[in-house]
N, C-alpha and C. Protein backbone atom coordinates (compact mmCIF):
# COMPACT_ATOMS: atom_id res chain seq x y z
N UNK A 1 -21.75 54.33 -44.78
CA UNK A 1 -22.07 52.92 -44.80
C UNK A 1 -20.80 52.06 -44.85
N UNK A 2 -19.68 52.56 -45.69
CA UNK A 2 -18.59 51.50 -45.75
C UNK A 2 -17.64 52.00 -44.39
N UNK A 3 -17.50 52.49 -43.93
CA UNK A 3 -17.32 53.45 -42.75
C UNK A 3 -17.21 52.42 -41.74
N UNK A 4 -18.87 51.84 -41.23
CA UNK A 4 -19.64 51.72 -40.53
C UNK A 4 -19.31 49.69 -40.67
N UNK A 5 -19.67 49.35 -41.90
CA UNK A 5 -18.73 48.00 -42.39
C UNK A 5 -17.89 47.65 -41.94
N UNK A 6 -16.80 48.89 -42.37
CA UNK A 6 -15.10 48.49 -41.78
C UNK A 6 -14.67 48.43 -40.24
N UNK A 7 -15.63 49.36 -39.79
CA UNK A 7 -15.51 49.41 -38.11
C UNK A 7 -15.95 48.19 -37.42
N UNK A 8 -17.37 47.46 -37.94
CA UNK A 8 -17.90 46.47 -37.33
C UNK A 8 -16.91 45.01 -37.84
N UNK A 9 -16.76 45.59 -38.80
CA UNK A 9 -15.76 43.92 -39.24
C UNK A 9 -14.61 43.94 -37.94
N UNK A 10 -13.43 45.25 -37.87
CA UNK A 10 -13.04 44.93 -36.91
C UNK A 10 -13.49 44.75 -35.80
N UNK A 11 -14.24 45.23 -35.51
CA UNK A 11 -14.49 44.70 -34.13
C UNK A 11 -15.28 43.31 -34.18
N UNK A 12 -15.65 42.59 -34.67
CA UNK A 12 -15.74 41.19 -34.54
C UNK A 12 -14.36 40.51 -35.26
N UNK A 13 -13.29 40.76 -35.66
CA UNK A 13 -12.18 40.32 -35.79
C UNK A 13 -11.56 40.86 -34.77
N UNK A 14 -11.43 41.89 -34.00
CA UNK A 14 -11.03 42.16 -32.46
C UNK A 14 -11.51 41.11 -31.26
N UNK A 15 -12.89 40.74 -31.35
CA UNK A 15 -12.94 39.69 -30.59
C UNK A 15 -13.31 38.56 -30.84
N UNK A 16 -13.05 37.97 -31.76
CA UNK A 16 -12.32 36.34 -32.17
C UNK A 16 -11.21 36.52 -31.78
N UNK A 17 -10.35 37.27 -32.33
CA UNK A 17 -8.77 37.16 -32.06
C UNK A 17 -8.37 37.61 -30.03
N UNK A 18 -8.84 38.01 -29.17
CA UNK A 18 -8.95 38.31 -27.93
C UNK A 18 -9.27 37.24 -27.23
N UNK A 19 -10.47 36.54 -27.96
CA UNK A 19 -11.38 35.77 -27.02
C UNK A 19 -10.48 34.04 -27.24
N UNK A 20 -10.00 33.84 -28.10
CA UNK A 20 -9.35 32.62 -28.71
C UNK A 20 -7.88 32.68 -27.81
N UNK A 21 -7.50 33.81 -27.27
CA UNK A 21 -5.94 34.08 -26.71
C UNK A 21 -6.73 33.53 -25.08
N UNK A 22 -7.74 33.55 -24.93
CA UNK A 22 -8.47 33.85 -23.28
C UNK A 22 -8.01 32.37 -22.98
N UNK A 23 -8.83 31.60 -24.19
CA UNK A 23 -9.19 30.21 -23.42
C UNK A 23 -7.54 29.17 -23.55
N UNK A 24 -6.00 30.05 -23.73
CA UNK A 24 -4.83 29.39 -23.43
C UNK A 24 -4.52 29.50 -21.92
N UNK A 25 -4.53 28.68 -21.60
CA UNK A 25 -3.29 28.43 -20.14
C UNK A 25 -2.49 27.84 -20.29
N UNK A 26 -1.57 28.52 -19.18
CA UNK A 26 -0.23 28.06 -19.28
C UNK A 26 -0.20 27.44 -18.10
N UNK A 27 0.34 25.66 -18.55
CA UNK A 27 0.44 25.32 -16.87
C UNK A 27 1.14 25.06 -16.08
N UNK A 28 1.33 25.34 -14.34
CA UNK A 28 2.62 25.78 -13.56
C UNK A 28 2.83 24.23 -13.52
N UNK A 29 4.35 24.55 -14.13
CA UNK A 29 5.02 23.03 -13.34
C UNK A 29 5.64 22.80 -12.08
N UNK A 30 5.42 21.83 -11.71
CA UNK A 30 5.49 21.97 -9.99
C UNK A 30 7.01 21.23 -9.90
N UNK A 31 6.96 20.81 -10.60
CA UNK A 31 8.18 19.71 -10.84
C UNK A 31 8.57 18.24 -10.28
N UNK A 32 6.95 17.96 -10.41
CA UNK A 32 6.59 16.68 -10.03
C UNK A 32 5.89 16.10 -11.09
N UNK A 33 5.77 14.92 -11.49
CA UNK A 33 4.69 14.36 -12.81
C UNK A 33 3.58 13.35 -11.89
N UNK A 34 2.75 13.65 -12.30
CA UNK A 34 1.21 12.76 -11.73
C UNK A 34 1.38 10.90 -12.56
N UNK A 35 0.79 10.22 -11.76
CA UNK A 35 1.01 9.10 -12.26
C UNK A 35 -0.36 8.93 -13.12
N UNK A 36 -0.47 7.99 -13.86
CA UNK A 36 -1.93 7.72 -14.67
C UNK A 36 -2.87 7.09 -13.87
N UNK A 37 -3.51 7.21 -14.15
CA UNK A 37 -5.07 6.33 -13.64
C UNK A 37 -4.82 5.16 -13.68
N UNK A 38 -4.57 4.43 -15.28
CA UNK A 38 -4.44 3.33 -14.80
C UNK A 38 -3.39 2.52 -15.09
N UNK A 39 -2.65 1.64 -14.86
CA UNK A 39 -1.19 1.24 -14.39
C UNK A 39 -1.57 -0.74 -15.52
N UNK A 40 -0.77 -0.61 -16.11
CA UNK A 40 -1.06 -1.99 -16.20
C UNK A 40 -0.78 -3.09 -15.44
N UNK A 41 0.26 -2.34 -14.41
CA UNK A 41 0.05 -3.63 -13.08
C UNK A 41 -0.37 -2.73 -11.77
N UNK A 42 -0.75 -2.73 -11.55
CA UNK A 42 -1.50 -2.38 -9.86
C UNK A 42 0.05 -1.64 -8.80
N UNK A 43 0.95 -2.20 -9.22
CA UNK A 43 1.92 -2.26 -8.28
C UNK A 43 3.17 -1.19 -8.63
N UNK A 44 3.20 -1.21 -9.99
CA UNK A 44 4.05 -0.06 -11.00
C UNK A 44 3.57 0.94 -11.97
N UNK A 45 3.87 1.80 -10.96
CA UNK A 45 3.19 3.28 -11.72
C UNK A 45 3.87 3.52 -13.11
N UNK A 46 3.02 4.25 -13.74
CA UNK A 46 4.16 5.25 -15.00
C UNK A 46 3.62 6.75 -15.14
N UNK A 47 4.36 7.53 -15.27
CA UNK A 47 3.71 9.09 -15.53
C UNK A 47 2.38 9.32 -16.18
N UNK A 48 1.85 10.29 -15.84
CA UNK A 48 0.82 10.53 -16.62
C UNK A 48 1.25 11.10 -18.33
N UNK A 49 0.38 10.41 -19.24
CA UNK A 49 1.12 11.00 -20.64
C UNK A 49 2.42 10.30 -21.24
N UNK A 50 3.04 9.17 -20.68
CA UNK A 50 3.72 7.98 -21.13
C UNK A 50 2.81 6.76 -21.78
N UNK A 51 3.12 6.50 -22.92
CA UNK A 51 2.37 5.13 -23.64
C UNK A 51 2.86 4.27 -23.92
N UNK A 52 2.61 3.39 -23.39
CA UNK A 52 3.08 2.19 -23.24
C UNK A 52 3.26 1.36 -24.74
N UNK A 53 4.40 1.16 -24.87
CA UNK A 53 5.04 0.76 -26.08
C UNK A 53 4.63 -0.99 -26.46
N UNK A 54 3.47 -1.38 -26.74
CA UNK A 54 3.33 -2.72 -26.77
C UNK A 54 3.98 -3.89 -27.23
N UNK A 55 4.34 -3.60 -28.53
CA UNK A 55 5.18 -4.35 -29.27
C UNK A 55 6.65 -4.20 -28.78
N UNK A 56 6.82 -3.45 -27.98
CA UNK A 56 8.20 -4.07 -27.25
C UNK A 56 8.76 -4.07 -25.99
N UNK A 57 6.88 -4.75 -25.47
CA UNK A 57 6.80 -4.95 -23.99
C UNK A 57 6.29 -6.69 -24.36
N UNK A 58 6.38 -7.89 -23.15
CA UNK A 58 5.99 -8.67 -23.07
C UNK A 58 5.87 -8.98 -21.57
N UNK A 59 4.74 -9.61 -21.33
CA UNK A 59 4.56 -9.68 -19.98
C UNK A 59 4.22 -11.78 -19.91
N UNK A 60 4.49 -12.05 -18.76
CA UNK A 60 4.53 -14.05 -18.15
C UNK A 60 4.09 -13.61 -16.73
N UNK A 61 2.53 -14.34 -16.40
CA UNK A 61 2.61 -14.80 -15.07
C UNK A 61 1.33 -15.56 -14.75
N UNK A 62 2.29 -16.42 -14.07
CA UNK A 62 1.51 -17.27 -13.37
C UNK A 62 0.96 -17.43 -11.44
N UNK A 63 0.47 -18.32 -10.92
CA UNK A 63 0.59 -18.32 -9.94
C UNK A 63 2.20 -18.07 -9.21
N UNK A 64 1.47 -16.95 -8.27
CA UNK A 64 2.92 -16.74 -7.46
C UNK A 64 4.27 -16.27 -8.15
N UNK A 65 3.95 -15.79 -9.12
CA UNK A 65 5.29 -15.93 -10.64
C UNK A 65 4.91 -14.76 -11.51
N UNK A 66 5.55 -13.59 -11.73
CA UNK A 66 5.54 -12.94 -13.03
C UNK A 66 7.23 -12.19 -13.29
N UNK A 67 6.67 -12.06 -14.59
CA UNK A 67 8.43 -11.40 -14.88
C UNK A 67 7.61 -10.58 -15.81
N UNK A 68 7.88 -9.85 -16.32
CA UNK A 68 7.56 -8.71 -17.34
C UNK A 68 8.78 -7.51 -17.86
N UNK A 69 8.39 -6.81 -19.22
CA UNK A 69 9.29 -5.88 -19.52
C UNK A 69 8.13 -4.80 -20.16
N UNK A 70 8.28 -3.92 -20.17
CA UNK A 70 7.22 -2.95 -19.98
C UNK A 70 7.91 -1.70 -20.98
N UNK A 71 7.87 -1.54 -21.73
CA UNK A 71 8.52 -0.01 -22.28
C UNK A 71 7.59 0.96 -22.57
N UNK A 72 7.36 2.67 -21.82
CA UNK A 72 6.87 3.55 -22.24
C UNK A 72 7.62 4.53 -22.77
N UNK A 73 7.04 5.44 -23.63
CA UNK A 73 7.10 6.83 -24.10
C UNK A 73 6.41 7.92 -23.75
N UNK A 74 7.24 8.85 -23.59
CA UNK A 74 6.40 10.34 -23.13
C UNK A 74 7.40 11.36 -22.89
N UNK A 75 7.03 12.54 -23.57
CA UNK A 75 7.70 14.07 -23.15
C UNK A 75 7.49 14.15 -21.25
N UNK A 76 8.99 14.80 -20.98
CA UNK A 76 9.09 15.40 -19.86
C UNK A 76 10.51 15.10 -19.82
N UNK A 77 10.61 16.07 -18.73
CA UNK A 77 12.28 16.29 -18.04
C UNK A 77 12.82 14.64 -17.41
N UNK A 78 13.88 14.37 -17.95
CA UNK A 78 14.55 12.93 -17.68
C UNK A 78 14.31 12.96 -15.61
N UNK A 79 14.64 14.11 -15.15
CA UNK A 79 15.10 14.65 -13.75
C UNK A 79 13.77 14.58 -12.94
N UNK A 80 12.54 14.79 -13.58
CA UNK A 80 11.02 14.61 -13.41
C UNK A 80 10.80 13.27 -13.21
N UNK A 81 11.10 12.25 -14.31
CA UNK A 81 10.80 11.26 -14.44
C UNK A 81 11.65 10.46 -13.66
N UNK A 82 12.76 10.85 -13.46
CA UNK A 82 14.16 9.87 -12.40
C UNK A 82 12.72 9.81 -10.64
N UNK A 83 13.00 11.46 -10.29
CA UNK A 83 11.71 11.71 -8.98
C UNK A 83 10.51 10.74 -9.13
N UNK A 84 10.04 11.01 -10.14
CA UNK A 84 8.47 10.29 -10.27
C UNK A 84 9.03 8.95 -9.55
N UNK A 85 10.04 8.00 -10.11
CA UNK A 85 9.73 6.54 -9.55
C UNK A 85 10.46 6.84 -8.65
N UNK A 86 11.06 7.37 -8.15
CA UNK A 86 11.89 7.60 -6.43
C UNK A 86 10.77 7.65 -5.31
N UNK A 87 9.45 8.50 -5.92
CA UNK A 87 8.75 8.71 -4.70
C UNK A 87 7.16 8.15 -5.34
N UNK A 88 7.05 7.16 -6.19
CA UNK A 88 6.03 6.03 -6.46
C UNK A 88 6.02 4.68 -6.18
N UNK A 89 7.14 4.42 -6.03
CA UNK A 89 7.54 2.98 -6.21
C UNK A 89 7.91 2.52 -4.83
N UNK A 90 7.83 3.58 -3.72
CA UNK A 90 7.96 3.23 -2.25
C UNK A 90 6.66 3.65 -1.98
N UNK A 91 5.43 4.20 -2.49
CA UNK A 91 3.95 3.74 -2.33
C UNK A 91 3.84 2.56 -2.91
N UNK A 92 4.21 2.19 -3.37
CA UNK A 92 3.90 0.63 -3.50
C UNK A 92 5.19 -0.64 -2.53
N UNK A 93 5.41 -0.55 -1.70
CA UNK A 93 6.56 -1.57 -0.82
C UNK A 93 7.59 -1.62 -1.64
N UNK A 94 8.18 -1.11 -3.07
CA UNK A 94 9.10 -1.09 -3.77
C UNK A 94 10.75 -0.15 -2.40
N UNK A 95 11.36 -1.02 -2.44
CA UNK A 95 12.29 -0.20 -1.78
C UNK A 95 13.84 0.05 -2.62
N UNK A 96 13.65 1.19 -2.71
CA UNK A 96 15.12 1.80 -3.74
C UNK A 96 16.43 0.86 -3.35
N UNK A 97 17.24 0.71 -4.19
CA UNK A 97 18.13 -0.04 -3.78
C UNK A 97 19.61 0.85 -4.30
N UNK A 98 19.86 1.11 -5.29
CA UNK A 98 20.06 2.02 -5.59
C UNK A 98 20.07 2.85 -7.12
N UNK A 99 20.79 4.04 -7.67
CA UNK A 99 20.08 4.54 -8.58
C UNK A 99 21.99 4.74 -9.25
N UNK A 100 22.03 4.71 -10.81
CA UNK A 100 23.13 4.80 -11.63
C UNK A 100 22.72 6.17 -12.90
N UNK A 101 23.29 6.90 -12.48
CA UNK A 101 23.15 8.09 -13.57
C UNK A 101 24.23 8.16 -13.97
N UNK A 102 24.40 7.72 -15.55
CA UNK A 102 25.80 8.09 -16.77
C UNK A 102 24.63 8.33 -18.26
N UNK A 103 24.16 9.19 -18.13
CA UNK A 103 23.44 9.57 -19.51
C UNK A 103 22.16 8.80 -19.52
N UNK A 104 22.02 7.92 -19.29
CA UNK A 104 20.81 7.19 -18.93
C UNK A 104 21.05 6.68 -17.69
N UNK A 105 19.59 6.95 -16.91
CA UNK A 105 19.44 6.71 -15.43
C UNK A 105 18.58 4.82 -15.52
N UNK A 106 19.54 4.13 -14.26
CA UNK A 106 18.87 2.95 -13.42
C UNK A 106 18.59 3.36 -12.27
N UNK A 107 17.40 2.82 -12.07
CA UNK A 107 16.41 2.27 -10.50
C UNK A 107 16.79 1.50 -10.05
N UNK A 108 17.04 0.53 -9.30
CA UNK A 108 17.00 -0.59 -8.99
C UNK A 108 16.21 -0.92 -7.78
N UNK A 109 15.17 -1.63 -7.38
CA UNK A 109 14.45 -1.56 -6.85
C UNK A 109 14.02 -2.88 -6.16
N UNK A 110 13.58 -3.30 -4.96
CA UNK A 110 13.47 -4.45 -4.61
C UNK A 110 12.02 -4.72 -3.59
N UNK A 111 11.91 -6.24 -3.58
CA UNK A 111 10.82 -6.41 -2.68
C UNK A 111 11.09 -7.93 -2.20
N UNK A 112 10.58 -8.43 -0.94
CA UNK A 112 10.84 -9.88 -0.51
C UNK A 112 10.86 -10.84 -1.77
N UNK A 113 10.01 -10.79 -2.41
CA UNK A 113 10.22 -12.04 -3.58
C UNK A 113 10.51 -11.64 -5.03
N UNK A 114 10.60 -10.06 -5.16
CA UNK A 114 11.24 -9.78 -6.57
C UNK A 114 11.84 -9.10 -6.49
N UNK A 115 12.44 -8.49 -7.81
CA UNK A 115 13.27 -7.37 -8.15
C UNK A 115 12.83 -6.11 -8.91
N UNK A 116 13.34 -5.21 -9.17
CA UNK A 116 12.48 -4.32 -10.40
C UNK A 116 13.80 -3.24 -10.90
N UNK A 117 13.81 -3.30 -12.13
CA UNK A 117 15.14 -2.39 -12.79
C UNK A 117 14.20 -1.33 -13.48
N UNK A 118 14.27 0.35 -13.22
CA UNK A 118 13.70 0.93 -13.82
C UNK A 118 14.78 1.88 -14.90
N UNK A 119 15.09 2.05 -16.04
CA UNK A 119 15.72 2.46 -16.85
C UNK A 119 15.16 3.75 -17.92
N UNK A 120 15.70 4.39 -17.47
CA UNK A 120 15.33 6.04 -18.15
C UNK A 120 16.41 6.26 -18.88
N UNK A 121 15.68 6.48 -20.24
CA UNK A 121 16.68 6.76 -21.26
C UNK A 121 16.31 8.32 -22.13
N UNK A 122 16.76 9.23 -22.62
CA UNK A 122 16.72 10.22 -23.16
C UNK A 122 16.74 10.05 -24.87
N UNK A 123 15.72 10.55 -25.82
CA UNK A 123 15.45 10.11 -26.95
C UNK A 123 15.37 10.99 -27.80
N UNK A 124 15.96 12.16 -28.21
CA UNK A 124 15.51 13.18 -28.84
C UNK A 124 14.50 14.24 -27.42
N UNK A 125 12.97 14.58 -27.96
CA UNK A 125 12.70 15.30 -27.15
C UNK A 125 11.51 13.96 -26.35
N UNK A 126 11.98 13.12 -26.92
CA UNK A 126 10.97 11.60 -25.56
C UNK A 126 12.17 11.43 -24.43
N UNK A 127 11.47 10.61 -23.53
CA UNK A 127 11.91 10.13 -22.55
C UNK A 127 11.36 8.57 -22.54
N UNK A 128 12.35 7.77 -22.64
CA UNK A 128 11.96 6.37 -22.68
C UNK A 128 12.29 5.51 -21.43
N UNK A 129 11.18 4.60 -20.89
CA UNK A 129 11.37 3.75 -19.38
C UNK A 129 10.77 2.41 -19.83
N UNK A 130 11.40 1.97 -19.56
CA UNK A 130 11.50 0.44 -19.54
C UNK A 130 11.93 -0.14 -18.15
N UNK A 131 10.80 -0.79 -17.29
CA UNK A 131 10.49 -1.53 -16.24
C UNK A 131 10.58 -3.27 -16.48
N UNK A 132 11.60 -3.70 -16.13
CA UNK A 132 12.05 -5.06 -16.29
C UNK A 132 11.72 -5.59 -14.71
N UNK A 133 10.88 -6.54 -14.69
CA UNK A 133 10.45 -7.24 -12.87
C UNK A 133 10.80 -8.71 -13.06
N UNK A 134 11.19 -9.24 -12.46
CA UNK A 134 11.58 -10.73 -12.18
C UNK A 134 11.71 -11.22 -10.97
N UNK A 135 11.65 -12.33 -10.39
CA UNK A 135 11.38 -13.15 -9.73
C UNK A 135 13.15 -13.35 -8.88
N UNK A 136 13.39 -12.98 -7.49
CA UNK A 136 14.73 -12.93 -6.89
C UNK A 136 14.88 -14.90 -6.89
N UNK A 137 16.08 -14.80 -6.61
CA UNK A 137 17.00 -16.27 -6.53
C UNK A 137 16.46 -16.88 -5.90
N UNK A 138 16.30 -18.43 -5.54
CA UNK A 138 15.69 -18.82 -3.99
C UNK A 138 16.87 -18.55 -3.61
N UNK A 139 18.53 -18.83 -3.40
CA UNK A 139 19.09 -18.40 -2.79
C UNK A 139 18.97 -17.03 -2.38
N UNK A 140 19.08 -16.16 -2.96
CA UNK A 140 18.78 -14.86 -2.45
C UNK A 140 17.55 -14.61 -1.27
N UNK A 141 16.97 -15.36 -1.74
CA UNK A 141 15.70 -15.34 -0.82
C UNK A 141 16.26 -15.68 0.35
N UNK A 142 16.72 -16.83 0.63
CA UNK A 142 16.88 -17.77 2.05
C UNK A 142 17.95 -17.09 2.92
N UNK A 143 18.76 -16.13 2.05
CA UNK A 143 19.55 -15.12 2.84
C UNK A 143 19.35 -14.56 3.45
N UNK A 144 18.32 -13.59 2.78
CA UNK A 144 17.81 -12.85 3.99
C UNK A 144 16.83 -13.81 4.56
N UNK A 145 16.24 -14.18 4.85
CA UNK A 145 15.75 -14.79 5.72
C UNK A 145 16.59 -15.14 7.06
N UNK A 146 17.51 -15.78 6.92
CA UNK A 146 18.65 -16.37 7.80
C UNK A 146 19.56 -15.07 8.29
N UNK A 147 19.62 -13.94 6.97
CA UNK A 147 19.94 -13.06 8.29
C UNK A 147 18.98 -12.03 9.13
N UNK A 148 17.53 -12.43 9.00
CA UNK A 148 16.55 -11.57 10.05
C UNK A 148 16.56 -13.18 11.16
């Protein structure tokens, strides 16, 4: 009888401990990051699993007019996250302008009537981005214009 006890205990402690290892996956990184569902502006993505830092984001806009500063948080590779807005931000008419890597990476990014600075900073094991958009010069504007 105690025999018979000790055998059945293990084996239902054989499979709890088997069946609990089953339901881990490990998942392949492709070495790309997915953007989120949903974007607080339509126009600027952020990784999936970045949270948006409220209290030291502020956003202004009006007709024809916004400027905003945007700061998220989220684990992943700085080198992931540099890619992510290289190849998001030209699905949206964002056109690279160019990019500054010295320990923390700039975007710089442009469109006919604005600008966009994307800034990746390294935090311990976070990765911090802060998206600054503003409104280009009218001079700047009338430049190009005059030179198309």
């Amino acid at each position: 009888m105690k025999r018979t006890l000790i055998f059945l205990s293990l084996v239902v402690i054989s499979v709890i401990l088997f069946s609990g290892c089953s339901g881990v996956q490990k998942r392949e990184s492709t070495g790309f990051l997915d953007p989120q569902i949903l974007f607080k502006f339509s126009d600027i993505p952020s990784p999936a699993g970045f949270k948006l830092v409220e209290e030291d984001s502020y956003i202004f806009e009006t007709s024809g007019l916004r400027v905003f500063f945007l700061k998220y948080t989220g684990k992943a590779e700085i080198d992931k996250v540099v890619n992510f807005y290289k190849e998001q931000m030209s699905m949206y008419d964002w056109q690279l302008l160019n990019v500054v890597e010295y320990g923390d990476r700039m975007l710089n990014f442009d469109r006919p009537k604005e600008t966009c600075i994307v800034r990746i900073m390294p935090e311990g094991r976070n990765v911090i981005v802060t998206i600054s958009v503003g409104p280009k010069t009218a001079s700047s504007i009338s430049k190009k214009k005059a030179a198309k």
